[in-house]
PDB file of N, CA and C in Angstrom:
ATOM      1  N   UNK A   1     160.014  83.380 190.693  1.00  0.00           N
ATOM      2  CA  UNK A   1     160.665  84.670 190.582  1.00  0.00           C
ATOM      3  C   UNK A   1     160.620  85.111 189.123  1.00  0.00           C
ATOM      4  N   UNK A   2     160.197  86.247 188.362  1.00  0.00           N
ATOM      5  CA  UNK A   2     159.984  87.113 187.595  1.00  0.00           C
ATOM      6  C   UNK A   2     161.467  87.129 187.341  1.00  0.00           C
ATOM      7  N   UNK A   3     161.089  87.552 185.381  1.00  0.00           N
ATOM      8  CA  UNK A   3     162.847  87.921 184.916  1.00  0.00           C
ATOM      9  C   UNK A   3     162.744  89.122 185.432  1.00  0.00           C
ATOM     10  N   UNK A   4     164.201  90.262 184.810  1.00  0.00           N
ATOM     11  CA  UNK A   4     164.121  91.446 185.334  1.00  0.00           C
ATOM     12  C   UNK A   4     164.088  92.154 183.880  1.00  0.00           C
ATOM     13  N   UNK A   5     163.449  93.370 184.153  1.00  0.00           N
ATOM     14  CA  UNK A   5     163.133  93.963 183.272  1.00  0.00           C
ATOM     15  C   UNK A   5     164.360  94.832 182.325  1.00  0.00           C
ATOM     16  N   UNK A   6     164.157  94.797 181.415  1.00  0.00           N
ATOM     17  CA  UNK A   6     165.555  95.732 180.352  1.00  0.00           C
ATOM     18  C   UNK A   6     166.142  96.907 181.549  1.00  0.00           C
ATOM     19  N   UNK A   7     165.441  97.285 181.625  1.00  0.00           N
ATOM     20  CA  UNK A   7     166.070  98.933 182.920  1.00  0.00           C
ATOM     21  C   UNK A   7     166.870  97.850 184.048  1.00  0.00           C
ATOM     22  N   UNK A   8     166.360  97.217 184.158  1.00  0.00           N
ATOM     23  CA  UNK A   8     166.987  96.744 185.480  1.00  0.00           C
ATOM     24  C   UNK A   8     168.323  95.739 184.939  1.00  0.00           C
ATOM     25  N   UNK A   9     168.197  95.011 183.607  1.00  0.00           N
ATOM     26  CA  UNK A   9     169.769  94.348 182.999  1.00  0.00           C
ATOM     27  C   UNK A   9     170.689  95.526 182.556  1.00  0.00           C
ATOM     28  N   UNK A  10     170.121  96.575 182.394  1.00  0.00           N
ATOM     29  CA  UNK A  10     171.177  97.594 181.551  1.00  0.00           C
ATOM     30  C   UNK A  10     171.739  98.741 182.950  1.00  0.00           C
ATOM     31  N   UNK A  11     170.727  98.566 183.544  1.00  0.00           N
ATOM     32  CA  UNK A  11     171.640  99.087 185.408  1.00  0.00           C
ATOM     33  C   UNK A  11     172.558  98.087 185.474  1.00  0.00           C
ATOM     34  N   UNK A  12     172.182  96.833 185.716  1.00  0.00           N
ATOM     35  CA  UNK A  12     173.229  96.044 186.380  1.00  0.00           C
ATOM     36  C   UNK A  12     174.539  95.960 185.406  1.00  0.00           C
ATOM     37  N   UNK A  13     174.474  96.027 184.209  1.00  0.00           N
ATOM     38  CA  UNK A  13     175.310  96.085 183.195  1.00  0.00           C
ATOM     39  C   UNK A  13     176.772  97.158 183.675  1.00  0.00           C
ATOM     40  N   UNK A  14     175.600  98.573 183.882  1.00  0.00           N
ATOM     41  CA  UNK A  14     176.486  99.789 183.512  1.00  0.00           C
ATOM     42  C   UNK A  14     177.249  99.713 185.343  1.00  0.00           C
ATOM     43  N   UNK A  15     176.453  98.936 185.898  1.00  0.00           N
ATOM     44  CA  UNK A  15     177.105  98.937 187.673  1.00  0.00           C
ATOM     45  C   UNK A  15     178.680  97.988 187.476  1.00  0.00           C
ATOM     46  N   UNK A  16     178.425  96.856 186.744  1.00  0.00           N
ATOM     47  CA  UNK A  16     179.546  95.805 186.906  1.00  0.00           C
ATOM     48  C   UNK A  16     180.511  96.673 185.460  1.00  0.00           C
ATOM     49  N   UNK A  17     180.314  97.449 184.576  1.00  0.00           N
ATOM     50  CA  UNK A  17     181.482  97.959 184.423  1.00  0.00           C
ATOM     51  C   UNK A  17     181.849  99.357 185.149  1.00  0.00           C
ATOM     52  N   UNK A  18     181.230  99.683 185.895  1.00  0.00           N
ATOM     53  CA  UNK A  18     181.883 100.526 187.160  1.00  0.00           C
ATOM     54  C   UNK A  18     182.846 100.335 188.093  1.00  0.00           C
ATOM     55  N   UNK A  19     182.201  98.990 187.979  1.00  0.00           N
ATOM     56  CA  UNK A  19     183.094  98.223 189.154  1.00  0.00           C
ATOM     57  C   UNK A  19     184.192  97.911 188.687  1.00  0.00           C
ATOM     58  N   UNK A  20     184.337  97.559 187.646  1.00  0.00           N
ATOM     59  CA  UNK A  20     185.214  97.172 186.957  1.00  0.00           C
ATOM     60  C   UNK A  20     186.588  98.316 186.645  1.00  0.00           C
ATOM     61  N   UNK A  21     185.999  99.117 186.317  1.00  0.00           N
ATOM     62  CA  UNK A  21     187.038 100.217 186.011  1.00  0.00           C
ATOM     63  C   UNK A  21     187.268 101.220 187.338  1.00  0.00           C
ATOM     64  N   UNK A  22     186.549 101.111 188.209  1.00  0.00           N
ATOM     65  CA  UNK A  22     187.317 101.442 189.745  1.00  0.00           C
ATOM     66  C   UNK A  22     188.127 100.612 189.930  1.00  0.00           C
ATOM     67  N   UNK A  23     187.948  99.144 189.854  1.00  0.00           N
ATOM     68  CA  UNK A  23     189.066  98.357 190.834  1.00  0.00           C
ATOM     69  C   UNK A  23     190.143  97.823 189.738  1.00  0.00           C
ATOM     70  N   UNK A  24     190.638  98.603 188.399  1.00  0.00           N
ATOM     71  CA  UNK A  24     190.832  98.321 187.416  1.00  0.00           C
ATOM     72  C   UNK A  24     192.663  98.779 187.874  1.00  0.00           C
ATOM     73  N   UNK A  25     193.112  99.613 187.947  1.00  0.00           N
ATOM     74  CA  UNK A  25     194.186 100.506 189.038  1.00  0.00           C
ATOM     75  C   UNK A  25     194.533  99.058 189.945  1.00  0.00           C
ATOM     76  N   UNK A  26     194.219  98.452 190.510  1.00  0.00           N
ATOM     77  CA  UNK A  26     194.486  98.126 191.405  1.00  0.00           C
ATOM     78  C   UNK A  26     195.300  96.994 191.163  1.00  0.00           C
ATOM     79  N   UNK A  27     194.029  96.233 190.490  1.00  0.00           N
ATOM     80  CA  UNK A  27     194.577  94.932 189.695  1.00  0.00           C
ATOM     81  C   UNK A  27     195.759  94.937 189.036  1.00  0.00           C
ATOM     82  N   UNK A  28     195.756  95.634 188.007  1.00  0.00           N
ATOM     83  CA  UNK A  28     196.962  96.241 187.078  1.00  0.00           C
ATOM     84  C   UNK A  28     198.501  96.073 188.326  1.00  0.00           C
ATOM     85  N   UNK A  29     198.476  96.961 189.248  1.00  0.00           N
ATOM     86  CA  UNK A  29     199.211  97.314 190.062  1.00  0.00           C
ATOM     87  C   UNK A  29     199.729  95.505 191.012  1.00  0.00           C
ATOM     88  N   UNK A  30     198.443  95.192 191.281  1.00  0.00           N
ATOM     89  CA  UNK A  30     198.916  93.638 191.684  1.00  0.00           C
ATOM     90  C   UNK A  30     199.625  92.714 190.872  1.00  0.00           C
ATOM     91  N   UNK A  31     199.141  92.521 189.792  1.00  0.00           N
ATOM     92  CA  UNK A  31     199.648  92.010 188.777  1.00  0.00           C
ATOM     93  C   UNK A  31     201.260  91.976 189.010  1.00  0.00           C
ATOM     94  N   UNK A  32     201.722  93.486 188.852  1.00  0.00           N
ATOM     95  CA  UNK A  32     202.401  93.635 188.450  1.00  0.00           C
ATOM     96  C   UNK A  32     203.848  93.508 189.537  1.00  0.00           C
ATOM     97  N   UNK A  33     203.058  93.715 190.570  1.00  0.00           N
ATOM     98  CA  UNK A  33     203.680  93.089 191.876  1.00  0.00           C
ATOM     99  C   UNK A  33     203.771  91.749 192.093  1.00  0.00           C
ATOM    100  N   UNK A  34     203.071  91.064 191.515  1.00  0.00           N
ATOM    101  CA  UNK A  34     203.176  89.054 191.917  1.00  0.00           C
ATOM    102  C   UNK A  34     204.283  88.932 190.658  1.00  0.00           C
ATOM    103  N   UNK A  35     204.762  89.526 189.532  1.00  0.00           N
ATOM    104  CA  UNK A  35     205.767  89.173 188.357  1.00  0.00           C
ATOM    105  C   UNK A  35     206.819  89.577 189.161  1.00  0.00           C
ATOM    106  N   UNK A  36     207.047  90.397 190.110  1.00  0.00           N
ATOM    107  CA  UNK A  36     208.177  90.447 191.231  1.00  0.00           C
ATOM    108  C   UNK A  36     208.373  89.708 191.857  1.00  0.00           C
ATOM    109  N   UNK A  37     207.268  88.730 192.221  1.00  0.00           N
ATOM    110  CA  UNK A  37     207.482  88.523 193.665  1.00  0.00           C
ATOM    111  C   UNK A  37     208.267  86.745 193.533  1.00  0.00           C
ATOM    112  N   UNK A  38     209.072  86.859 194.692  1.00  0.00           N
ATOM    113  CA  UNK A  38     209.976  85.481 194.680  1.00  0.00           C
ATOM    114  C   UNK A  38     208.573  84.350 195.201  1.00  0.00           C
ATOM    115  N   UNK A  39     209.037  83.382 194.186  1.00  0.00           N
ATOM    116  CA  UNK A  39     207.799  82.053 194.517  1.00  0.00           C
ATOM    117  C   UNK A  39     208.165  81.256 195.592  1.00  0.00           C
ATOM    118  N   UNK A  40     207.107  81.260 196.199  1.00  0.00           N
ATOM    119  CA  UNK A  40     206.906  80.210 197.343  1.00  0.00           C
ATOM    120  C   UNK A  40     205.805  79.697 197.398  1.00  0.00           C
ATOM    121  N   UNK A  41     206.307  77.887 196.587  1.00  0.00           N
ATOM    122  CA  UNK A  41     205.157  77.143 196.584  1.00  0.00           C
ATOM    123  C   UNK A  41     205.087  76.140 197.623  1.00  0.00           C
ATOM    124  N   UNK A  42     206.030  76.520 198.640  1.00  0.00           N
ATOM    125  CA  UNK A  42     205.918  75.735 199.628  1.00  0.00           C
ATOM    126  C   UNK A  42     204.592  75.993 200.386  1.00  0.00           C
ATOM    127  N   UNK A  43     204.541  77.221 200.564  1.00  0.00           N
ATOM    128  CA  UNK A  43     203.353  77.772 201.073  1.00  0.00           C
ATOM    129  C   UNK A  43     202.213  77.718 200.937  1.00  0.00           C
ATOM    130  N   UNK A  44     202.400  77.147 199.445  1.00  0.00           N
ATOM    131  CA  UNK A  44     200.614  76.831 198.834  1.00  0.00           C
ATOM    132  C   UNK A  44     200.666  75.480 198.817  1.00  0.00           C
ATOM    133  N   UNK A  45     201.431  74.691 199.000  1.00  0.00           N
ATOM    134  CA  UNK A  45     201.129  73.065 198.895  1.00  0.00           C
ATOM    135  C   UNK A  45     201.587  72.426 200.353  1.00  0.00           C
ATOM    136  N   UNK A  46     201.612  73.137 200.964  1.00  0.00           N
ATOM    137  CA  UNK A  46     202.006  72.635 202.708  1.00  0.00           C
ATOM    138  C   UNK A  46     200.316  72.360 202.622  1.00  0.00           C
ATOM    139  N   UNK A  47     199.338  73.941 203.033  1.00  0.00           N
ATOM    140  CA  UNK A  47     198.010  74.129 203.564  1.00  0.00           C
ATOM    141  C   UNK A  47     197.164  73.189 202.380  1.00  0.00           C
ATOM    142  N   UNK A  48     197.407  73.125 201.188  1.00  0.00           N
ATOM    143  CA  UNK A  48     196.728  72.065 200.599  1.00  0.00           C
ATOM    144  C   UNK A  48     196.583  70.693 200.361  1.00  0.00           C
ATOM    145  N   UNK A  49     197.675  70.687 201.180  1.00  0.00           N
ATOM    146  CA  UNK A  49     198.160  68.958 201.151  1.00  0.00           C
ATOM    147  C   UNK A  49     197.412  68.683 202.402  1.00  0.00           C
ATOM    148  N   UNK A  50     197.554  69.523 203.527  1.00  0.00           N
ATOM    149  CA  UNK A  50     196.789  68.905 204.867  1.00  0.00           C
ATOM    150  C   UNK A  50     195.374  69.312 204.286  1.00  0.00           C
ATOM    151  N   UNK A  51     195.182  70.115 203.454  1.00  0.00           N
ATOM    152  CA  UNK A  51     193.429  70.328 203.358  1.00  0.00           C
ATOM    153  C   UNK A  51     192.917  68.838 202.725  1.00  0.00           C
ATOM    154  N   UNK A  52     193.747  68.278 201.547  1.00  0.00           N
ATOM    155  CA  UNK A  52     193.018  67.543 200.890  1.00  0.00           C
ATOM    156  C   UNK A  52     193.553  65.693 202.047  1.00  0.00           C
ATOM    157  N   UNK A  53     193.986  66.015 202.976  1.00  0.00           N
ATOM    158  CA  UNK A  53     194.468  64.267 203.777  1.00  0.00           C
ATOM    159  C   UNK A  53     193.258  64.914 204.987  1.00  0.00           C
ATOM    160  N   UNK A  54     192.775  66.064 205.235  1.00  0.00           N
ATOM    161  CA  UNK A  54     191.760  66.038 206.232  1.00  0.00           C
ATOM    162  C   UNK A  54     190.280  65.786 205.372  1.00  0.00           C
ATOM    163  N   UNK A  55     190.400  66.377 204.235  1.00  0.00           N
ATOM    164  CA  UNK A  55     188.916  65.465 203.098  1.00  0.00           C
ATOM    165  C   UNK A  55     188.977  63.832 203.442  1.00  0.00           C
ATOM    166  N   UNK A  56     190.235  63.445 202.978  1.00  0.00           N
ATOM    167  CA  UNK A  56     190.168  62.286 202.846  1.00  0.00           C
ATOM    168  C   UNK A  56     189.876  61.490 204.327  1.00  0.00           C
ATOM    169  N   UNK A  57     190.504  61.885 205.226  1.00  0.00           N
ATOM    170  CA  UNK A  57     190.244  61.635 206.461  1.00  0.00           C
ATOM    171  C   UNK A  57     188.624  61.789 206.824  1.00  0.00           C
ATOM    172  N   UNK A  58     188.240  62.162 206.334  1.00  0.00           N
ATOM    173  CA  UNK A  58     186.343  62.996 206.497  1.00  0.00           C
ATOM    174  C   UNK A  58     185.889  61.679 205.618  1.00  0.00           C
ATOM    175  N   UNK A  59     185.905  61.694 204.680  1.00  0.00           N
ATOM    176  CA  UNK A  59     185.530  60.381 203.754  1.00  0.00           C
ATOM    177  C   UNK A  59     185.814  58.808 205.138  1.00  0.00           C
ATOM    178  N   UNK A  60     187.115  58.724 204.959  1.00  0.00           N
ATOM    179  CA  UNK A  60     187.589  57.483 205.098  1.00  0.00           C
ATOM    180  C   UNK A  60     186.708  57.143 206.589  1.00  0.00           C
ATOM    181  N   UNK A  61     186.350  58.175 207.834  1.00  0.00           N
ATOM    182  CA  UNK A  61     185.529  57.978 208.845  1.00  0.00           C
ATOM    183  C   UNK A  61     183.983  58.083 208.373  1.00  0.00           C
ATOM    184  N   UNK A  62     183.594  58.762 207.607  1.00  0.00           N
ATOM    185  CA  UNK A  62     182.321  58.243 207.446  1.00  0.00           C
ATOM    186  C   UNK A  62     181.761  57.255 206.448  1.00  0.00           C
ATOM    187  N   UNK A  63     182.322  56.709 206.076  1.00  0.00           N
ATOM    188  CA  UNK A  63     182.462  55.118 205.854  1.00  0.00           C
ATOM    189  C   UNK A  63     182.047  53.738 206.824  1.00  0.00           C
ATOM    190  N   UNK A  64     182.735  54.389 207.693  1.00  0.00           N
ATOM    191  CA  UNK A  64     182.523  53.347 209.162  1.00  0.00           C
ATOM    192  C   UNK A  64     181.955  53.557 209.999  1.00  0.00           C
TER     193      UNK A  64
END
C-alpha cells in the first residue's frame, strides 16, 4: 500500500478537526454532567469483576 499524498494528509487533517469542533458542544456538556453525577462504582466493578473471573475461567479450561 502507497503513502498518501500531501492533498490527501491535509483533507484528512482539516476532516478530524471538523469533527472535532462539531462534537466539541457536546462533550463540554457531558463533562459537565458526569461532575454532577452521584458515583456508582458498584456498577462498574460488579460487570468487571465477572468479566475478568470469566477470562480467567477461559484460561484455567484451556489448560486442560
Amino acid at each position: 500500500m502507497s503513502d498518501m499524498a500531501l492533498w490527501e494528509k491535509l483533507l484528512l487533517g482539516v476532516f478530524a478537526v471538523g469533527i472535532i469542533f462539531l462534537f466539541s458542544p457536546g462533550i463540554k456538556e457531558t463533562f459537565k454532567r458526569s461532575k454532577e453525577a452521584k458515583s456508582d462504582w458498584a456498577g462498574v466493578l460488579f460487570p468487571l469483576g465477572i468479566m475478568v473471573l470469566f477470562i480467567i475461567g477461559l484460561i484455567y479450561f484451556a489448560k486442560n
